[in-house]
N, C-alpha and C. Protein backbone atom coordinates (compact mmCIF):
# COMPACT_ATOMS: atom_id res chain seq x y z
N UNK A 1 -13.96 -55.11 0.32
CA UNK A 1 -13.19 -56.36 0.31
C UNK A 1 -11.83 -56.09 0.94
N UNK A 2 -11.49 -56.96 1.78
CA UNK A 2 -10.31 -56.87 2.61
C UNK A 2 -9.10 -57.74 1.59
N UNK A 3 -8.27 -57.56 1.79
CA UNK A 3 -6.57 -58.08 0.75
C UNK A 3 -5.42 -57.88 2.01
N UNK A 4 -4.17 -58.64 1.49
CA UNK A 4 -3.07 -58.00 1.63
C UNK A 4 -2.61 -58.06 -0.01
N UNK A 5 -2.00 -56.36 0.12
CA UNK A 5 -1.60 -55.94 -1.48
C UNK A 5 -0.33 -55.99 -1.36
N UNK A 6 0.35 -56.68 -2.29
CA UNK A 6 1.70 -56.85 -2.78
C UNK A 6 1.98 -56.03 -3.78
N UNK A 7 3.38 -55.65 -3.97
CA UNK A 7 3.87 -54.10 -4.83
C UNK A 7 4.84 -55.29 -5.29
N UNK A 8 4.72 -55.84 -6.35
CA UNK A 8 5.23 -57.03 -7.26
C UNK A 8 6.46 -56.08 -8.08
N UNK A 9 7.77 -57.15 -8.28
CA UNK A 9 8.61 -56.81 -9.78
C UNK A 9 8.80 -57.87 -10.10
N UNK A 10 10.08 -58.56 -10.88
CA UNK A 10 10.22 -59.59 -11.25
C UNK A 10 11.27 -60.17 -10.74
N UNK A 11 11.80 -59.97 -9.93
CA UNK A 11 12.92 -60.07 -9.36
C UNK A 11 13.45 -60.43 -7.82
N UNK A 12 14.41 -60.24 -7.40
CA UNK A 12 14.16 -60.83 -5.84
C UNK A 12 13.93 -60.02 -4.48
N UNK A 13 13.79 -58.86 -4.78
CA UNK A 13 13.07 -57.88 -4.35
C UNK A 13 11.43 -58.10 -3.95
N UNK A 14 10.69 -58.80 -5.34
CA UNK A 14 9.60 -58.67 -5.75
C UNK A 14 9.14 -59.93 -5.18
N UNK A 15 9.88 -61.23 -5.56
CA UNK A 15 9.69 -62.73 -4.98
C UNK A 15 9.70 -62.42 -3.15
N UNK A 16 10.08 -61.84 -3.03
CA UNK A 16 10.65 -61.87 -1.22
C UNK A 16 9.58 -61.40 -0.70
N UNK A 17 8.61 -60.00 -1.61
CA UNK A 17 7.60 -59.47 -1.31
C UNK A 17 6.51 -60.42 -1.37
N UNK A 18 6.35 -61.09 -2.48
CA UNK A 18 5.24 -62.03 -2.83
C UNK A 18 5.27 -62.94 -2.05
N UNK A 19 6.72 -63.66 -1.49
CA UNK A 19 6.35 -64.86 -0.84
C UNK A 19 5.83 -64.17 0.78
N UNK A 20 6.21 -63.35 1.35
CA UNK A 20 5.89 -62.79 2.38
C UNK A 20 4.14 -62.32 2.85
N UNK A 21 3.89 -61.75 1.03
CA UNK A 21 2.62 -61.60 0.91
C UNK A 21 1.50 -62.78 1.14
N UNK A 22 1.83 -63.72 -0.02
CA UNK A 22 1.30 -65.05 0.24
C UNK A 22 1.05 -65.38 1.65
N UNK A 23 1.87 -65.40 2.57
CA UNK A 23 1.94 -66.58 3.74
C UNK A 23 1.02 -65.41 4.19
N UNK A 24 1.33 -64.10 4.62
CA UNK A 24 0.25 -63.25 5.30
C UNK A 24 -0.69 -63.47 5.14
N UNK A 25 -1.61 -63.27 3.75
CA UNK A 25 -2.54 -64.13 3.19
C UNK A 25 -3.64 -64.92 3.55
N UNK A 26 -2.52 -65.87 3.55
CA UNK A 26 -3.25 -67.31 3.96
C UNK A 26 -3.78 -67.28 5.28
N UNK A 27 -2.34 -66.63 6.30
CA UNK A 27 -2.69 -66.83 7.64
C UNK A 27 -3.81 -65.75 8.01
N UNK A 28 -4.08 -64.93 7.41
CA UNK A 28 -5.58 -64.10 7.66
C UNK A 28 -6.40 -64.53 7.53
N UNK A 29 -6.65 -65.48 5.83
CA UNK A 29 -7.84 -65.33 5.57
C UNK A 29 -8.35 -64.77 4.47
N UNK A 30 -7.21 -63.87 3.59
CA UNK A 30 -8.21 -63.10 3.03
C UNK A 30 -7.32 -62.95 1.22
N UNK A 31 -7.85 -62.38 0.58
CA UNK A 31 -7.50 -62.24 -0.95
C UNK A 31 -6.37 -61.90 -0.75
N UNK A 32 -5.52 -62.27 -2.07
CA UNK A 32 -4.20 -61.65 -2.22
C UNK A 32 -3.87 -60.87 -3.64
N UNK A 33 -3.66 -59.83 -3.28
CA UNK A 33 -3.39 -58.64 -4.58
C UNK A 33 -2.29 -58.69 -5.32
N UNK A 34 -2.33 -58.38 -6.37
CA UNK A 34 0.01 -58.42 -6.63
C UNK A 34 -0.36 -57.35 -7.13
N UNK A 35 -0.10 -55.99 -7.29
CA UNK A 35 0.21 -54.51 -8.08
C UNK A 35 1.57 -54.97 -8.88
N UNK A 36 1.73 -54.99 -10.17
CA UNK A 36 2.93 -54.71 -10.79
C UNK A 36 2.24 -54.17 -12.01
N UNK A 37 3.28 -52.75 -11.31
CA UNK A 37 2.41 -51.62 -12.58
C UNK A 37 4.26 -51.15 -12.89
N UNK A 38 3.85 -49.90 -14.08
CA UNK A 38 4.96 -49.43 -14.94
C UNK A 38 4.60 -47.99 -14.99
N UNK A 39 5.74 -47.35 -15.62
CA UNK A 39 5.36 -45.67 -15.36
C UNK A 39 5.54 -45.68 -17.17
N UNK A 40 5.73 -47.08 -18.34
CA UNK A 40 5.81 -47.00 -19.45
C UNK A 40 6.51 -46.06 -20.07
N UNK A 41 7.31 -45.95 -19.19
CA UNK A 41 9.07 -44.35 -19.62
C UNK A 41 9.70 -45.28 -20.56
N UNK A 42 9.98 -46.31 -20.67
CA UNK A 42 10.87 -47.23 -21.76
C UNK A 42 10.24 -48.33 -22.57
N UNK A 43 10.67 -48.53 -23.75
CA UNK A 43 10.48 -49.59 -24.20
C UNK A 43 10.36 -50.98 -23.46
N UNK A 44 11.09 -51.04 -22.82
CA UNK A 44 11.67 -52.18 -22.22
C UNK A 44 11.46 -52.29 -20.53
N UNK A 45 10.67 -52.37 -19.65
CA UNK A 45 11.05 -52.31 -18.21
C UNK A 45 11.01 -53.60 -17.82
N UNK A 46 12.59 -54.08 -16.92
CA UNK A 46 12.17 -54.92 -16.50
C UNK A 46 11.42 -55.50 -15.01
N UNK A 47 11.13 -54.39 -14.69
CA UNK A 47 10.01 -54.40 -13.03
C UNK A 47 8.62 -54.89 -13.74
N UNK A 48 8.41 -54.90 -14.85
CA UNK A 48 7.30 -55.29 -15.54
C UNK A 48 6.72 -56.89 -15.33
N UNK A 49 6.19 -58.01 -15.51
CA UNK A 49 6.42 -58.88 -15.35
C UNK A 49 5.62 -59.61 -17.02
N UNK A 50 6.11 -60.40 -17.77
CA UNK A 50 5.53 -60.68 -18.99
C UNK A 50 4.95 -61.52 -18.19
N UNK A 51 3.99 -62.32 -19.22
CA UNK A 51 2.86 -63.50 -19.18
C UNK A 51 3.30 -64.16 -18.75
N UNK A 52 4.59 -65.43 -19.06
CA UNK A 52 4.93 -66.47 -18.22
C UNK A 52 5.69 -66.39 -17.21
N UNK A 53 5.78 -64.91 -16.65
CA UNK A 53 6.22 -64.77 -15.29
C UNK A 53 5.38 -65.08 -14.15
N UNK A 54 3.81 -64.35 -14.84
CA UNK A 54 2.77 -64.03 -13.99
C UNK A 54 1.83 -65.51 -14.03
N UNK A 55 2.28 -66.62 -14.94
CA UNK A 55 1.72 -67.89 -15.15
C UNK A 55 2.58 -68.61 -13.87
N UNK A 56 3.73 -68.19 -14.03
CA UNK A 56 4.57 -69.41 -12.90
C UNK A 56 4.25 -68.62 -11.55
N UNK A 57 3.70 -67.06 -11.21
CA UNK A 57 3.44 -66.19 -10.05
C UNK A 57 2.07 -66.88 -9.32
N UNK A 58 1.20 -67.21 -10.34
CA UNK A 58 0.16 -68.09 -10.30
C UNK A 58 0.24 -69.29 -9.83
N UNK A 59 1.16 -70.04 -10.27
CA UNK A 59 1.29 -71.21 -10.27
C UNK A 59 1.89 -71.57 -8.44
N UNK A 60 2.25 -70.90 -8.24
CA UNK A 60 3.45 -70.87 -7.04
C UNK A 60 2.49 -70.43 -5.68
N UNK A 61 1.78 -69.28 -6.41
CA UNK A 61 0.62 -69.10 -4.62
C UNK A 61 -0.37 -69.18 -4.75
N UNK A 62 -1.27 -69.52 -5.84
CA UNK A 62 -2.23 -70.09 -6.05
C UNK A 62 -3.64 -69.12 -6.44
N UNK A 63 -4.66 -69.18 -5.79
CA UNK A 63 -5.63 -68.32 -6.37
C UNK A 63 -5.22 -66.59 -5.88
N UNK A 64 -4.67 -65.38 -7.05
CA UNK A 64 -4.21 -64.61 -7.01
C UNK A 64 -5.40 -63.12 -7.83
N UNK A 65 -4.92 -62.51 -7.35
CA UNK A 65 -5.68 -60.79 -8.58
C UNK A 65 -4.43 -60.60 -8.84
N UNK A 66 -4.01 -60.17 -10.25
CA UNK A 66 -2.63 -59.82 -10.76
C UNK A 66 -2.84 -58.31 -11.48
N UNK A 67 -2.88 -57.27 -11.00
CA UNK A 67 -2.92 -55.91 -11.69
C UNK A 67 -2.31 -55.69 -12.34
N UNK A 68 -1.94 -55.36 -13.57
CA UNK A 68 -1.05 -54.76 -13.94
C UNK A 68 -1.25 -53.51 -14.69
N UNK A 69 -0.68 -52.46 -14.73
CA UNK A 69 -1.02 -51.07 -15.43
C UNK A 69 0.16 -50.51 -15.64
N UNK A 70 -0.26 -49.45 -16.24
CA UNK A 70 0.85 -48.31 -16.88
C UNK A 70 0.09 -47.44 -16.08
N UNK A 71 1.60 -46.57 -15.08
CA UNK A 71 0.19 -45.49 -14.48
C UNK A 71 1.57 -44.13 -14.59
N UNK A 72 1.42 -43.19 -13.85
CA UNK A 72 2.43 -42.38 -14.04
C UNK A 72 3.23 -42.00 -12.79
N UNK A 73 2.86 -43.43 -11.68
CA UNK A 73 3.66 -43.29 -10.53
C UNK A 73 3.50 -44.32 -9.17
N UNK A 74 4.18 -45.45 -9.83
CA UNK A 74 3.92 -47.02 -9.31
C UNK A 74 3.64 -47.15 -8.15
N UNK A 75 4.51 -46.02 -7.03
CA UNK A 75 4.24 -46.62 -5.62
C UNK A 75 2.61 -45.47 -5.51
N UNK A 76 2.18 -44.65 -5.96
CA UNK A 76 1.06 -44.18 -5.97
C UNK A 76 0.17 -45.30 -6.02
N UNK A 77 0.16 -46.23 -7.38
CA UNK A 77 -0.79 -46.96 -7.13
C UNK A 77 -0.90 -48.26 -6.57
N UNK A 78 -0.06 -48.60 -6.26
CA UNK A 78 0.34 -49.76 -4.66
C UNK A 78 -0.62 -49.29 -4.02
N UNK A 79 -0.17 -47.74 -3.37
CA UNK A 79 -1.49 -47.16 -2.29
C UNK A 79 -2.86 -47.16 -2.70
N UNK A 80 -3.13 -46.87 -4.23
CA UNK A 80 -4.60 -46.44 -4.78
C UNK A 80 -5.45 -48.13 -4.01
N UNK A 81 -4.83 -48.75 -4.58
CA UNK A 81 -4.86 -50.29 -5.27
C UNK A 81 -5.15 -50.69 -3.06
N UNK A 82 -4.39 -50.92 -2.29
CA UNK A 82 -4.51 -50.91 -0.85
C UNK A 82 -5.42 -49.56 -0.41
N UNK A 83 -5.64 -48.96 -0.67
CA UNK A 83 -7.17 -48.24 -0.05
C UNK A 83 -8.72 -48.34 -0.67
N UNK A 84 -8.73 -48.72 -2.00
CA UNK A 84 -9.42 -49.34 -3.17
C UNK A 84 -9.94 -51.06 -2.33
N UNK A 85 -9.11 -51.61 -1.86
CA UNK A 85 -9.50 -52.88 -1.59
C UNK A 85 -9.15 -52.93 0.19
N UNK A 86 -9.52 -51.86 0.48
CA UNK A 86 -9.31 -51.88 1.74
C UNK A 86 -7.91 -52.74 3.11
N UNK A 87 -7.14 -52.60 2.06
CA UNK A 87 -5.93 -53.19 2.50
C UNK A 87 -5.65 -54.15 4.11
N UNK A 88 -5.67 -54.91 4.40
CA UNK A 88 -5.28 -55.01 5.97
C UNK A 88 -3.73 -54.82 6.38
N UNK A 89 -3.19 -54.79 5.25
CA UNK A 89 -1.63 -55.08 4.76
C UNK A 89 -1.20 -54.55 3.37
N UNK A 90 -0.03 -53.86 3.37
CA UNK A 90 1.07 -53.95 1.78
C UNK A 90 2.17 -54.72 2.28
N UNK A 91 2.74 -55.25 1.39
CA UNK A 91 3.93 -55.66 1.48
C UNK A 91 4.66 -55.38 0.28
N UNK A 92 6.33 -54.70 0.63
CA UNK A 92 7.04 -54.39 -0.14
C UNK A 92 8.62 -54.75 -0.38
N UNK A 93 9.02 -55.28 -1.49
CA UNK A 93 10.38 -55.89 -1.10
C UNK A 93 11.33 -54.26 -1.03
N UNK A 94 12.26 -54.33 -0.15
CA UNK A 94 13.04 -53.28 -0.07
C UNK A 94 14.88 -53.70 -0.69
N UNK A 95 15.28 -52.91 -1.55
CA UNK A 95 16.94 -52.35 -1.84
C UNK A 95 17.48 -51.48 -1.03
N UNK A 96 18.88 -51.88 -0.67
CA UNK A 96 19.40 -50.60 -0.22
C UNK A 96 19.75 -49.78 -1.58
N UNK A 97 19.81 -48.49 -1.39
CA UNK A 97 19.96 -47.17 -2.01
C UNK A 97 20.91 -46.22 -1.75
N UNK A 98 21.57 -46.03 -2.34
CA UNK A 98 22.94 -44.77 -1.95
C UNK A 98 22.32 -43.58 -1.46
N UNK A 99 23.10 -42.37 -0.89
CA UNK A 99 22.23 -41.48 -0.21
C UNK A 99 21.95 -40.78 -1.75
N UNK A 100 23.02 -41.40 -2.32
CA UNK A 100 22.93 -40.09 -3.81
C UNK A 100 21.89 -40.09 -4.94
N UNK A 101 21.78 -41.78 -4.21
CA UNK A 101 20.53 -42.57 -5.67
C UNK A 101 19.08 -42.52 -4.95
N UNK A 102 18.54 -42.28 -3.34
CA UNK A 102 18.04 -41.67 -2.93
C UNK A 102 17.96 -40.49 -3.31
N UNK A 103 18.13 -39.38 -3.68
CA UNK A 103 18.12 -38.00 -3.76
C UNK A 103 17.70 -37.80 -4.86
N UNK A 104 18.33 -38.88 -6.35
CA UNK A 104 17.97 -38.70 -7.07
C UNK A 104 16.89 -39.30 -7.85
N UNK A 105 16.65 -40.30 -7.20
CA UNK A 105 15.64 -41.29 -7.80
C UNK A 105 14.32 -41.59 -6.79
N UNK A 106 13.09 -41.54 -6.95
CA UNK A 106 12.16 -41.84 -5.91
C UNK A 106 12.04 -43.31 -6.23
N UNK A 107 11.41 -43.74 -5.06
CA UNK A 107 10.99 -45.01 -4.68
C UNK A 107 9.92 -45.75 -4.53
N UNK A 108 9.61 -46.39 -4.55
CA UNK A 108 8.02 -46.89 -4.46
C UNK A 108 8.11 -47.75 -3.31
N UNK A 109 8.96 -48.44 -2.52
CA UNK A 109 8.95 -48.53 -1.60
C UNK A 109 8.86 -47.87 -0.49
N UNK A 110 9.43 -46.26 -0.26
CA UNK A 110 8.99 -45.09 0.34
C UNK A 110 7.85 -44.33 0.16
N UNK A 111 7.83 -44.49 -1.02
CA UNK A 111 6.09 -44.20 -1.22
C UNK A 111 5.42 -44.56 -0.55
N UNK A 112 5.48 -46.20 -0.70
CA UNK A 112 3.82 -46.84 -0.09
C UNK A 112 4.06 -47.05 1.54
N UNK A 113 5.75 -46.67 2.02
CA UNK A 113 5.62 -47.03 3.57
C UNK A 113 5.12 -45.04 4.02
N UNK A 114 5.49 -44.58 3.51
CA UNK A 114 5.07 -42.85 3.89
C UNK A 114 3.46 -42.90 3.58
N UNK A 115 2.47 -43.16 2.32
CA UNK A 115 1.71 -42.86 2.07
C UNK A 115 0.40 -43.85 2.46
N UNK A 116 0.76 -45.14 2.73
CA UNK A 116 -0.46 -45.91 2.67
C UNK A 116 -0.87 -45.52 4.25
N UNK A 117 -2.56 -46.18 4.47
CA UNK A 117 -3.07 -45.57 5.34
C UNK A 117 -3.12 -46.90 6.37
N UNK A 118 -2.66 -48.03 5.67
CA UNK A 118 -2.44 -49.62 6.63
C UNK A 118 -0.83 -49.89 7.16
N UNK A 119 -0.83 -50.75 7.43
CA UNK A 119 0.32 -51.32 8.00
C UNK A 119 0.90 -51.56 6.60
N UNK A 120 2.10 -51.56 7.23
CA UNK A 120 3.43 -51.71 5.38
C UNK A 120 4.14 -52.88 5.99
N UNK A 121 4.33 -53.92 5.47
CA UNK A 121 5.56 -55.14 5.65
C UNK A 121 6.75 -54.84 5.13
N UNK A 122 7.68 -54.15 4.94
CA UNK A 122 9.21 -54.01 4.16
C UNK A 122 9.57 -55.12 4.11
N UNK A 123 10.20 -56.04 3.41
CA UNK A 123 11.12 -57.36 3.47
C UNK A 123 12.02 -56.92 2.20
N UNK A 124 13.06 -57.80 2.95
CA UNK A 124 14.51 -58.41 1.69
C UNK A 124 14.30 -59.17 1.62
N UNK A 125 15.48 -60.13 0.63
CA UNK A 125 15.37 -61.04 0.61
C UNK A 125 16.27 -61.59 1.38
N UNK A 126 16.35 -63.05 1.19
CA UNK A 126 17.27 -64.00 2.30
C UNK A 126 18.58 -64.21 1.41
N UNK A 127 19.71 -64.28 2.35
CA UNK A 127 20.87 -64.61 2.26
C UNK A 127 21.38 -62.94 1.71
């Protein structure tokens, strides 16, 4: 089964990805994935998305697959998740990053543009 897979958060990072995802989507032809997974390090994450996030995520692009997992390395499974469903596309919202918060922190946006084996969409958001 062919997709474009979206690497979902809750935020405008994540919206910029999704809406980008969506329109790709449509204009293919083909299923649309959302990955919003967790590495479950905290009580609390908010890259997570609760129920009536993923009700109004629904609501907004319409017939969707919504993954969600606890795994032990998010942009890993962006990629699992896009070679699993044979990806034609990821799309990922991108932050800028300090060189220092780079160094110290990995990314899942570098992940899935270094590791996946399809084309990667990067987007921001607008304004």
């Amino acid at each position: 089964m062919t997709a474009v897979v979206v690497a979902y958060s809750p935020d405008e990072y994540g919206e910029a990805a999704l809406a980008a995802g969506a329109e790709e989507a449509s204009r293919r032809s083909v299923p649309l994935v959302v990955v919003n997974a967790t590495r479950g390090d905290a009580y609390v994450d908010p890259h997570f998305a609760d129920a009536d996030t993923v009700a109004r995520l629904r609501e907004r692009v319409g017939e969707v697959e919504v993954l969600q997992e606890v795994v032990p390395d998010v942009g890993a499974e962006v990629v699992r998740v896009a070679q699993e469903r044979d990806a034609e596309l990821v799309v990922v919202g991108v932050r800028h990053r300090s060189p220092v918060g780079k160094a110290l922190m990995g990314s899942v946006s570098q992940r899935v543009l270094l590791d996946a084996t399809c084309p990667v969409l990067a987007v921001k958001p607008r304004g």
